[in-house]
C-alpha atoms as a PDB file:
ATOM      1  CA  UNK A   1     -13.573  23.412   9.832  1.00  0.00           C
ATOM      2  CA  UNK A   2     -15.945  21.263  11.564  1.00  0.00           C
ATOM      3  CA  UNK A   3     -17.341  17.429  10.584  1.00  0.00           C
ATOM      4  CA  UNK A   4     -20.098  15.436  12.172  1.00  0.00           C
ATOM      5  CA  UNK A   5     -18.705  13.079  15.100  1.00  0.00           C
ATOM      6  CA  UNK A   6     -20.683   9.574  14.921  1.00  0.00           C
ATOM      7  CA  UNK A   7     -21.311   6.981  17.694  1.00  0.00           C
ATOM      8  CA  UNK A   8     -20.604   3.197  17.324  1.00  0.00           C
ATOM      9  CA  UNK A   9     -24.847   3.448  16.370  1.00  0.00           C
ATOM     10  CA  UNK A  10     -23.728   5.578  13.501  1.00  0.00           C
ATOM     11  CA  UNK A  11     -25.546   8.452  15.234  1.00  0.00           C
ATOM     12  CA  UNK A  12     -24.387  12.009  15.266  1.00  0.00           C
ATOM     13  CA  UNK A  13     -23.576  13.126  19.119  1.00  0.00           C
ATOM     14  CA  UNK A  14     -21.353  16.164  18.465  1.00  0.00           C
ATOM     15  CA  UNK A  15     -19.364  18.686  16.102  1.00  0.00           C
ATOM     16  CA  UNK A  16     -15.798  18.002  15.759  1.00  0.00           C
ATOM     17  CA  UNK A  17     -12.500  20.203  14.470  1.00  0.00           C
ATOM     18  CA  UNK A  18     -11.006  18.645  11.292  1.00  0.00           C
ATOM     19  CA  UNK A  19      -7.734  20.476   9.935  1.00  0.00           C
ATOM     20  CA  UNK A  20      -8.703  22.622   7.123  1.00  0.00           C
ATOM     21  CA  UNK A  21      -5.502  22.264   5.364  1.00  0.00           C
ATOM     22  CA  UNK A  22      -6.208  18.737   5.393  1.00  0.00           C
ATOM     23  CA  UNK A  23     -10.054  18.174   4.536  1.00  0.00           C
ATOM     24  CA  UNK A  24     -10.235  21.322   2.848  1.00  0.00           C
ATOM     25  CA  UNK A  25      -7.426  20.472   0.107  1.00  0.00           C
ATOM     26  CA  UNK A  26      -7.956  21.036  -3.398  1.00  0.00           C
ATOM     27  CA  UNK A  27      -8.607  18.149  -5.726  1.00  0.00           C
ATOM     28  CA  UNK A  28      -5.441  17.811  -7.970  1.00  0.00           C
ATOM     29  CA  UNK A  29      -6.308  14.422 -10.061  1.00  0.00           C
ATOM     30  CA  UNK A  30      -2.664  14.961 -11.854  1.00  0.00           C
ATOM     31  CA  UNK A  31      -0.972  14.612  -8.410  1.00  0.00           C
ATOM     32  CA  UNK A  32      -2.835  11.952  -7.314  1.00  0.00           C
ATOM     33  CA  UNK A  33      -2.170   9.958 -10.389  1.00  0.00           C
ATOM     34  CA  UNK A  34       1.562  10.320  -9.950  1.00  0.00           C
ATOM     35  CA  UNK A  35       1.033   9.606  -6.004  1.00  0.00           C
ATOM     36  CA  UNK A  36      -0.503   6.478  -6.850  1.00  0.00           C
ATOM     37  CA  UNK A  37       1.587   5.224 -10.318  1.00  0.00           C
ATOM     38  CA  UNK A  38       4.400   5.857  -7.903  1.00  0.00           C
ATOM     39  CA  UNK A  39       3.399   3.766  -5.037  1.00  0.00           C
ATOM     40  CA  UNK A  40       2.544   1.179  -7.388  1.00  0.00           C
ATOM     41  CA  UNK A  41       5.986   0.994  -9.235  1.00  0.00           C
ATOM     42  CA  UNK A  42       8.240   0.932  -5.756  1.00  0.00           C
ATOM     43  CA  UNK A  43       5.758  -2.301  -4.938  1.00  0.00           C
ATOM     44  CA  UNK A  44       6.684  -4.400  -7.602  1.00  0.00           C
ATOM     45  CA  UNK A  45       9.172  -7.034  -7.430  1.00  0.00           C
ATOM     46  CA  UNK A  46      11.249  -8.485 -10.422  1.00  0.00           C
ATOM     47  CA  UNK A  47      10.310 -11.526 -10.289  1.00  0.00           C
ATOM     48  CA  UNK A  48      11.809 -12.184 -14.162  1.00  0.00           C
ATOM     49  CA  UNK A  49      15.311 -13.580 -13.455  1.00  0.00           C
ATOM     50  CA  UNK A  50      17.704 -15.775 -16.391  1.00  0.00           C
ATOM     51  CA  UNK A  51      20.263 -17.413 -15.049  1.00  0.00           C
ATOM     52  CA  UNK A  52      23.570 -16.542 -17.058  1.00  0.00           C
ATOM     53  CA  UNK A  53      26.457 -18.499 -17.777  1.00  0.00           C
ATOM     54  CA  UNK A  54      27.549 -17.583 -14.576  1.00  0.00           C
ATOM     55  CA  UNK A  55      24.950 -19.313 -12.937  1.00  0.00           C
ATOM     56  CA  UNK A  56      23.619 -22.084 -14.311  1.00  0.00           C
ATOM     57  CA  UNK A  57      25.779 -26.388 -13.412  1.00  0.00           C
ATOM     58  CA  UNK A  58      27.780 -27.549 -14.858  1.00  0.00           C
ATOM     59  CA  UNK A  59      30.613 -26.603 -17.113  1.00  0.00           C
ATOM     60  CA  UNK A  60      33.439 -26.916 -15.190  1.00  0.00           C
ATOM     61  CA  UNK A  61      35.530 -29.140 -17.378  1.00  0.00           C
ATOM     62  CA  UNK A  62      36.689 -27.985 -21.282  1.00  0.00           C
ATOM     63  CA  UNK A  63      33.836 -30.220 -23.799  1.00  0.00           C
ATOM     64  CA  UNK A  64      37.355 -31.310 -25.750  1.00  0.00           C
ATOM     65  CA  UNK A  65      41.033 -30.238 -26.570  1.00  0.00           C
ATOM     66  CA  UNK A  66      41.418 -27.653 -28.080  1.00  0.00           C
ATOM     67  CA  UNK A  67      42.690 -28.105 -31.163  1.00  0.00           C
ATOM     68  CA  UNK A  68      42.835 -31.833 -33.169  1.00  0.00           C
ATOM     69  CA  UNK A  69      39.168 -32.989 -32.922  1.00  0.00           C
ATOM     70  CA  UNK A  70      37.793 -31.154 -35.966  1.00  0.00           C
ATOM     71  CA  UNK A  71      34.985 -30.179 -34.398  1.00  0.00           C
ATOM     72  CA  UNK A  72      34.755 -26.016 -32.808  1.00  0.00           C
ATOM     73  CA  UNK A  73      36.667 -24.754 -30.246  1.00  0.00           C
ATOM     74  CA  UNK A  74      34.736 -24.981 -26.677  1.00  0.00           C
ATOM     75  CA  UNK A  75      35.617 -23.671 -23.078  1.00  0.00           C
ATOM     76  CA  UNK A  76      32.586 -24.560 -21.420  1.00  0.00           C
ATOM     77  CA  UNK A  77      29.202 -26.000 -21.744  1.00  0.00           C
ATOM     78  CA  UNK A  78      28.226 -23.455 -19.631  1.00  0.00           C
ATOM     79  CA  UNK A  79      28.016 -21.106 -23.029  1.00  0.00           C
ATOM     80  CA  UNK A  80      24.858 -19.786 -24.648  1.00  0.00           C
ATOM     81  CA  UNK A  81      24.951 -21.280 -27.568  1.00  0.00           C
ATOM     82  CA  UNK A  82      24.808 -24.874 -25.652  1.00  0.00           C
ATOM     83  CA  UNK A  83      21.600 -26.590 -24.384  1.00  0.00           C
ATOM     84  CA  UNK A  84      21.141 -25.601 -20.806  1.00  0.00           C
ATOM     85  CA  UNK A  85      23.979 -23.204 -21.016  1.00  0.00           C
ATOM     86  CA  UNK A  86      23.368 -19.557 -19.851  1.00  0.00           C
ATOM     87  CA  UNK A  87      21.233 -16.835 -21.263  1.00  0.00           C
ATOM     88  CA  UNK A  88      22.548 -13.918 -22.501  1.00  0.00           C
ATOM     89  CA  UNK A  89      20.497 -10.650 -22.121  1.00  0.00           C
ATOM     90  CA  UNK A  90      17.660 -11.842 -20.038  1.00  0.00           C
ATOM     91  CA  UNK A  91      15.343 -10.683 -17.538  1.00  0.00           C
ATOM     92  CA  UNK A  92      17.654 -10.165 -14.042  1.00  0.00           C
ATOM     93  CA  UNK A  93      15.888 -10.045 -10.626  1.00  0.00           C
ATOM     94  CA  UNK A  94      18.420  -6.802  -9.779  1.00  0.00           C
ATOM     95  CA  UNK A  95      16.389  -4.326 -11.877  1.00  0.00           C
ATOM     96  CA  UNK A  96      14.744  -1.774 -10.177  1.00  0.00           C
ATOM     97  CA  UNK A  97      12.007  -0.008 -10.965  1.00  0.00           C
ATOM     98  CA  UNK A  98      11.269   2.090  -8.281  1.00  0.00           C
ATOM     99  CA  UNK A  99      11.089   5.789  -8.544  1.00  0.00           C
ATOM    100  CA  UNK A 100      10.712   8.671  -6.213  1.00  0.00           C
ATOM    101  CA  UNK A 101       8.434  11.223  -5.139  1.00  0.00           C
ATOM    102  CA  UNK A 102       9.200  13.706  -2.707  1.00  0.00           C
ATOM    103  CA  UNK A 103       7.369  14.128   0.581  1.00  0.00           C
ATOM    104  CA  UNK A 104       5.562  17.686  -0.251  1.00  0.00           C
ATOM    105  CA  UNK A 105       3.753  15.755  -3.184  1.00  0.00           C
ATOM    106  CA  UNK A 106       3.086  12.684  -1.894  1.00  0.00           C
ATOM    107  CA  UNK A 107       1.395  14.217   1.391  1.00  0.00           C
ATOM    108  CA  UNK A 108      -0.360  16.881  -0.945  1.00  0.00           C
ATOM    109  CA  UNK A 109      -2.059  14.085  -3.135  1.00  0.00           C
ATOM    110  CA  UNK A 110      -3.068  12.144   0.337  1.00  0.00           C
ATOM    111  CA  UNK A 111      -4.727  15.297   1.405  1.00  0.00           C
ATOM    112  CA  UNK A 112      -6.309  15.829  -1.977  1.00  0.00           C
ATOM    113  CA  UNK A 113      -8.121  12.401  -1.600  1.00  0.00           C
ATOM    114  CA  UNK A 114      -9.144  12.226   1.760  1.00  0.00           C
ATOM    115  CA  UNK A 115     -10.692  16.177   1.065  1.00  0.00           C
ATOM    116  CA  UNK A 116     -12.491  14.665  -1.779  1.00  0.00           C
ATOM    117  CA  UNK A 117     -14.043  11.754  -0.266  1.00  0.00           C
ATOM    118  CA  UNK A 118     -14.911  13.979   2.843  1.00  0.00           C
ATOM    119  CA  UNK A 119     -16.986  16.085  -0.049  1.00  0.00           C
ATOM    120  CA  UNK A 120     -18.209  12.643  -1.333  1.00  0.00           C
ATOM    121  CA  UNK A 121     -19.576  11.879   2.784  1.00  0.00           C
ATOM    122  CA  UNK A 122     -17.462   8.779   2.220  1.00  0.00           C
ATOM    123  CA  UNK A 123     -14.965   9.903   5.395  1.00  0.00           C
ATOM    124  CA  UNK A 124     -16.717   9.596   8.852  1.00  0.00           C
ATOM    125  CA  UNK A 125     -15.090  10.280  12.118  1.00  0.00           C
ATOM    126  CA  UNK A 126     -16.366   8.355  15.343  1.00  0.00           C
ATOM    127  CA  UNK A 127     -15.826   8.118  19.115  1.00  0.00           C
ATOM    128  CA  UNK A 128     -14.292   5.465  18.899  1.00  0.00           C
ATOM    129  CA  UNK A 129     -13.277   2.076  17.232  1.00  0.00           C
ATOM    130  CA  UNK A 130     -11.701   0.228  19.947  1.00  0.00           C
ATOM    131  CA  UNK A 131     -12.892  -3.208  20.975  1.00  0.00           C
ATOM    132  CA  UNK A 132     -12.669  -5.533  23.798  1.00  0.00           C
ATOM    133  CA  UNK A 133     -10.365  -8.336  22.056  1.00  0.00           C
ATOM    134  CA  UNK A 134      -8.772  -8.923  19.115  1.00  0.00           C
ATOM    135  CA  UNK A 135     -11.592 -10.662  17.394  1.00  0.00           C
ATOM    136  CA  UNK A 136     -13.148 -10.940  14.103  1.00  0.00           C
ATOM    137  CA  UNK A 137     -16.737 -10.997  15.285  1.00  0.00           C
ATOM    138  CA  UNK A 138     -16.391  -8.473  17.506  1.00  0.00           C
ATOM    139  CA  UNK A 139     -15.069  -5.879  14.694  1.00  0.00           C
ATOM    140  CA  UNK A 140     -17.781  -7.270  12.101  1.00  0.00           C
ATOM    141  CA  UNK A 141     -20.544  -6.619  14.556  1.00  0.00           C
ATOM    142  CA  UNK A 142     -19.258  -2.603  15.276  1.00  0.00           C
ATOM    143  CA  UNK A 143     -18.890  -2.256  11.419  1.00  0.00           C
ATOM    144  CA  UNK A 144     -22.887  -3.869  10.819  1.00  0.00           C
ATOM    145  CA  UNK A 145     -23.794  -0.557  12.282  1.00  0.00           C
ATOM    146  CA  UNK A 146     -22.152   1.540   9.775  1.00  0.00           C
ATOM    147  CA  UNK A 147     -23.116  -0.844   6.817  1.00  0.00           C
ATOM    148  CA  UNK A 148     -26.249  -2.801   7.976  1.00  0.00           C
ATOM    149  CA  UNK A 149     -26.833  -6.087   5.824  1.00  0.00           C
ATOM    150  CA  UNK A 150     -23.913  -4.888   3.616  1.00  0.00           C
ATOM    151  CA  UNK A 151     -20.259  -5.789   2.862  1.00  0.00           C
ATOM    152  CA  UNK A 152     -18.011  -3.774   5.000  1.00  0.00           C
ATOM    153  CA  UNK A 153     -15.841  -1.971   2.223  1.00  0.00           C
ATOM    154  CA  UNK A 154     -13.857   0.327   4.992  1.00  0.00           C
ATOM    155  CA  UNK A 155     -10.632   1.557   5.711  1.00  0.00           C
ATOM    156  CA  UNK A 156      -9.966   2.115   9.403  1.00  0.00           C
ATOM    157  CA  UNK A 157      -7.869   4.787  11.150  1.00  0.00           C
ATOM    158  CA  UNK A 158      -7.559   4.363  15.265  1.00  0.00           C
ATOM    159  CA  UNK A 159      -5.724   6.152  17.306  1.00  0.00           C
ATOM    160  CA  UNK A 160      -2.212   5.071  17.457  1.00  0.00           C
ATOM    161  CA  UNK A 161      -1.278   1.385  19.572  1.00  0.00           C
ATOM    162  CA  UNK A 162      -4.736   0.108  19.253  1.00  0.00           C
ATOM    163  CA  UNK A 163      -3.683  -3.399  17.637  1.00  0.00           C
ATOM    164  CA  UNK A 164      -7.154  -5.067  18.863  1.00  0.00           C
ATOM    165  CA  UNK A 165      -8.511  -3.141  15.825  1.00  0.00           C
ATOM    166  CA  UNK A 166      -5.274  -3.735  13.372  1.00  0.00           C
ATOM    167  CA  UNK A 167      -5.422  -7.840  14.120  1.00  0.00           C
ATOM    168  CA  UNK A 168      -9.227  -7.752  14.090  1.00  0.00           C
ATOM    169  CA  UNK A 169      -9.523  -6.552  10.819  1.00  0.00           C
ATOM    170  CA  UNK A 170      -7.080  -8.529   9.009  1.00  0.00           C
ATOM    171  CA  UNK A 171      -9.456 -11.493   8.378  1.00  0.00           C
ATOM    172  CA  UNK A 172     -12.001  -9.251   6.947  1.00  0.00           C
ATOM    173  CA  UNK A 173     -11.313  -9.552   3.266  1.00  0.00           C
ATOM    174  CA  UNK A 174     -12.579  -5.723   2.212  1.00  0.00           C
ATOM    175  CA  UNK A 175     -11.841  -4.084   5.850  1.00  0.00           C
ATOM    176  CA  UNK A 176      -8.225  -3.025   6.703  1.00  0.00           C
ATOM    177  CA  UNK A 177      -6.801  -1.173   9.356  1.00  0.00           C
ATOM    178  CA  UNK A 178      -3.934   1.855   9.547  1.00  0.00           C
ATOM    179  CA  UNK A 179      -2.217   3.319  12.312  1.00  0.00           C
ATOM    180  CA  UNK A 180      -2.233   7.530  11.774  1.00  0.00           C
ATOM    181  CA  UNK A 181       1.246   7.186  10.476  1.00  0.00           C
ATOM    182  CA  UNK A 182       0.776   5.028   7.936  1.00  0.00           C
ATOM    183  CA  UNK A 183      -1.745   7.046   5.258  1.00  0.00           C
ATOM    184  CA  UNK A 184      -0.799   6.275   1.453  1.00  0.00           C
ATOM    185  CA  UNK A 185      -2.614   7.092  -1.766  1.00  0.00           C
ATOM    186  CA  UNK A 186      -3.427   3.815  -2.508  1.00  0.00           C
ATOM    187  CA  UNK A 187      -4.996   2.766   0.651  1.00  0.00           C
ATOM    188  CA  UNK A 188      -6.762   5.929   0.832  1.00  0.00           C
ATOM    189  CA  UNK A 189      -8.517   5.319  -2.426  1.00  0.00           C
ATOM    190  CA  UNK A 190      -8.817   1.689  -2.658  1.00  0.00           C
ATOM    191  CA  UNK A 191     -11.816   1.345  -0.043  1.00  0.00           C
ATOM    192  CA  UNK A 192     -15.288   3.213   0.017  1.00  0.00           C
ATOM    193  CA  UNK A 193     -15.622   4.407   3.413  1.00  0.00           C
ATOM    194  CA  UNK A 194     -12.882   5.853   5.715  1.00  0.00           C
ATOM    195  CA  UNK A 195     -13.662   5.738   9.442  1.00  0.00           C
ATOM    196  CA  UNK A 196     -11.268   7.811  11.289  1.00  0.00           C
ATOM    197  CA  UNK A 197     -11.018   7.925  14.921  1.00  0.00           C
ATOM    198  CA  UNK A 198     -11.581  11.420  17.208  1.00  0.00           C
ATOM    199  CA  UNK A 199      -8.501  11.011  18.713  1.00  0.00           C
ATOM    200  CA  UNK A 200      -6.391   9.771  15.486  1.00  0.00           C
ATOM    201  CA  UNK A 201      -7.037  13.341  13.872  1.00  0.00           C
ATOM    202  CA  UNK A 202      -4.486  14.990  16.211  1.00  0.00           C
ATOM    203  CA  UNK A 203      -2.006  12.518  14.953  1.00  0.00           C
ATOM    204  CA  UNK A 204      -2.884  12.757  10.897  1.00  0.00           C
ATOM    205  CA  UNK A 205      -2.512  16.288  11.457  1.00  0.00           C
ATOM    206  CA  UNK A 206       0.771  16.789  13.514  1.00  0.00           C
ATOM    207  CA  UNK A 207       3.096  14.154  11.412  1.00  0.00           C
ATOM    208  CA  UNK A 208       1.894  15.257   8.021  1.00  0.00           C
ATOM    209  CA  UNK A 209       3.441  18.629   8.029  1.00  0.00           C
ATOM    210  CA  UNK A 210       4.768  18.908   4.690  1.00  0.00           C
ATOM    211  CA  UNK A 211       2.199  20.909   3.229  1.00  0.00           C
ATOM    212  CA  UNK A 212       1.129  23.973   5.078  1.00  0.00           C
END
């Protein structure tokens, strides 16, 4: 299939060949829920942690003898039942919660966005999106193109090694950049407009091979 090519003007110069079993993907909003829950859960960190008796100062020496005092047997202060003893049962930092999708599915839902925003006219693909240096203003000014007076809201694909773009765009609070390699659900859905460049579709389309 074929998709409009734009300029850095935002002007349409040519025609150019988009993988079909790519852009042309069903929408599956089942898969793409899973895709994304999924990506979700393997980011978060358990940052709940008790310490147990294990853990916590203190302790080292028996309260009192054992036996003679009238008052409960105690091995440690390091117990539960003391103040600033350990906890027993509480949150650890060791619990995982990720979960796994394999690579069929999680490519499938990735191609089942990016063929829905193409439908939307919310993917674009350009010439090009390299720049001179590394620099904020530079990127901002090739985006005001694209978005005129308006808040860049963009996701950018370049070809692969072009880190002027990837370091440009990280101080550009709703603009981020990803090499070809990199797709994921989350990124894919999280920003309006994907800009992908000419020479970056090769790449999407040889290393995502999962899905005929």
């Amino acid at each position: 299939m074929k998709a409009d090519l734009y300029n850095a003007k935002m002007e349409v110069i040519d025609k150019v060949e988009i993988p079909d079993r790519i852009f042309g993907y069903p929408w599956k909003p089942d898969l793409v829920k899973q895709a994304l829950d999924t990506q979700e859960k393997n980011s978060r960190k358990p940052f709940a942690h008790a310490k147990g008796r294990g853990e916590v100062s203190g302790g080292g020496k028996k309260p009192w003898r054992q036996k003679g005092t009238g008052r409960a047997r105690h091995g440690s202060t390091r117990s539960p039942i003391w103040k600033g003893g350990g906890v027993s049962h509480g949150p650890k930092k060791e619990r995982d919660y990720s979960v796994k999708l394999n690579q069929k599915m999680r490519q499938a839902a990735m191609f089942s966005v990016l063929a829905r925003k193409l439908q939307d006219n919310e993917v674009k693909f350009v010439d090009s999106l390299t720049i001179a240096e590394p620099k904020t203003k530079m990127l901002h000014a090739h985006l005001k193109a694209f978005f005129g007076k308006k808040t860049p809201n963009a996701l950018l694909i370049p070809e692969a090694g072009n880190k002027n773009i990837h370091r440009a765009s990280a101080n550009l609070p709703k603009v981020k950049s990803l090499g070809p390699k990199d797709l994921n659900v989350y990124d894919l859905m999280k920003f309006k407009e994907i800009f992908i460049e000419k020479n970056a579709i090769e790449a999407i389309d040889s290393h995502y091979h999962a899905v005929k």
